[in-house]
Protein backbone atom coordinates (compact mmCIF):
# COMPACT_ATOMS: atom_id res chain seq x y z
CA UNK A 1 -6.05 5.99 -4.18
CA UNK A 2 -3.68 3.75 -4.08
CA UNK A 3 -0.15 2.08 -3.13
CA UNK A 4 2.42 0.13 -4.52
CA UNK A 5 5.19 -2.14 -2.74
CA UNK A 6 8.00 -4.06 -4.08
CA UNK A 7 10.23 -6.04 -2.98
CA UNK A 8 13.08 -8.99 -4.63
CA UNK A 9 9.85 -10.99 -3.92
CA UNK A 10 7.82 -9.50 -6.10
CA UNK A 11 4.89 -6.50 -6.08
CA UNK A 12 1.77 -5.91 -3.80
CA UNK A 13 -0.53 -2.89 -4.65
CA UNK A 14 -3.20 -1.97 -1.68
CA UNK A 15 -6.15 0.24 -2.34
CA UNK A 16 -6.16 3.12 0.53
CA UNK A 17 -9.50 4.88 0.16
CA UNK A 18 -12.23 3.92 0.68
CA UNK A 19 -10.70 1.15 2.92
CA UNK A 20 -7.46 -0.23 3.08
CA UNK A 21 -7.97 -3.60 0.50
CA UNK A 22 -5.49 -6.03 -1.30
CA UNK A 23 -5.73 -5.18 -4.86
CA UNK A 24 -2.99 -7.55 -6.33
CA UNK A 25 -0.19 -9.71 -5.13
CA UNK A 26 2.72 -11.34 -6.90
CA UNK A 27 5.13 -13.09 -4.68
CA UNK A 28 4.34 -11.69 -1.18
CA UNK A 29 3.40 -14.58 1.84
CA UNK A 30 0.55 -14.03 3.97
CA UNK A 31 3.10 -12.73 7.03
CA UNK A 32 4.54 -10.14 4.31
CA UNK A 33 1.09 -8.61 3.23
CA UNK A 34 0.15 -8.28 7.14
CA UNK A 35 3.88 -6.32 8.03
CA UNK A 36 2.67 -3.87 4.73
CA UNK A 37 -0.80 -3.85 5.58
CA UNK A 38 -0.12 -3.05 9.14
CA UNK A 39 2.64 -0.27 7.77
CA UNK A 40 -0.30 1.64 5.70
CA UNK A 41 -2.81 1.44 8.41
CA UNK A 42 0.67 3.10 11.02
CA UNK A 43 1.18 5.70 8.22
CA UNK A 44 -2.02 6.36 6.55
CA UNK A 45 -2.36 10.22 6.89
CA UNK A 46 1.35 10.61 5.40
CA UNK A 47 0.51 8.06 2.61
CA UNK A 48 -2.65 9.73 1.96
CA UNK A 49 -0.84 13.32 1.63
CA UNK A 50 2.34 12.32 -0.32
CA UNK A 51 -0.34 10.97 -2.72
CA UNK A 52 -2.64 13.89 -2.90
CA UNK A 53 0.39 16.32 -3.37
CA UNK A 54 1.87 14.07 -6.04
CA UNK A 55 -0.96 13.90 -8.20
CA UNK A 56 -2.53 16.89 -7.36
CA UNK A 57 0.83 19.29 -8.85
């Protein structure tokens, strides 16, 4: 499971399961990967169930 992020700066993909883990970064600064990481670890449970219904229909 995971997530994608983009941005005019470029792309960021996270793992979620089993732990939240950089997978890949193209463009972000070290301040911008914290704000997302910190966003997925806020909103885990609805990240984690948008997935699961998307891919599960």
């Amino acid at each position: 499971m995971h997530i994608h992020v983009s941005s005019q700066n470029g792309e960021v993909k996270y793992w979620i399961e089993p732990e939240i883990e950089l997978a890949q970064n193209i463009g972000f600064s070290e301040k911008q990967l914290n704000e997302v990481k910190h966003f997925i670890l806020k909103h885990k449970n609805e990240i984690t169930d948008a997935w699961i219904k998307h891919f599960n229909s």
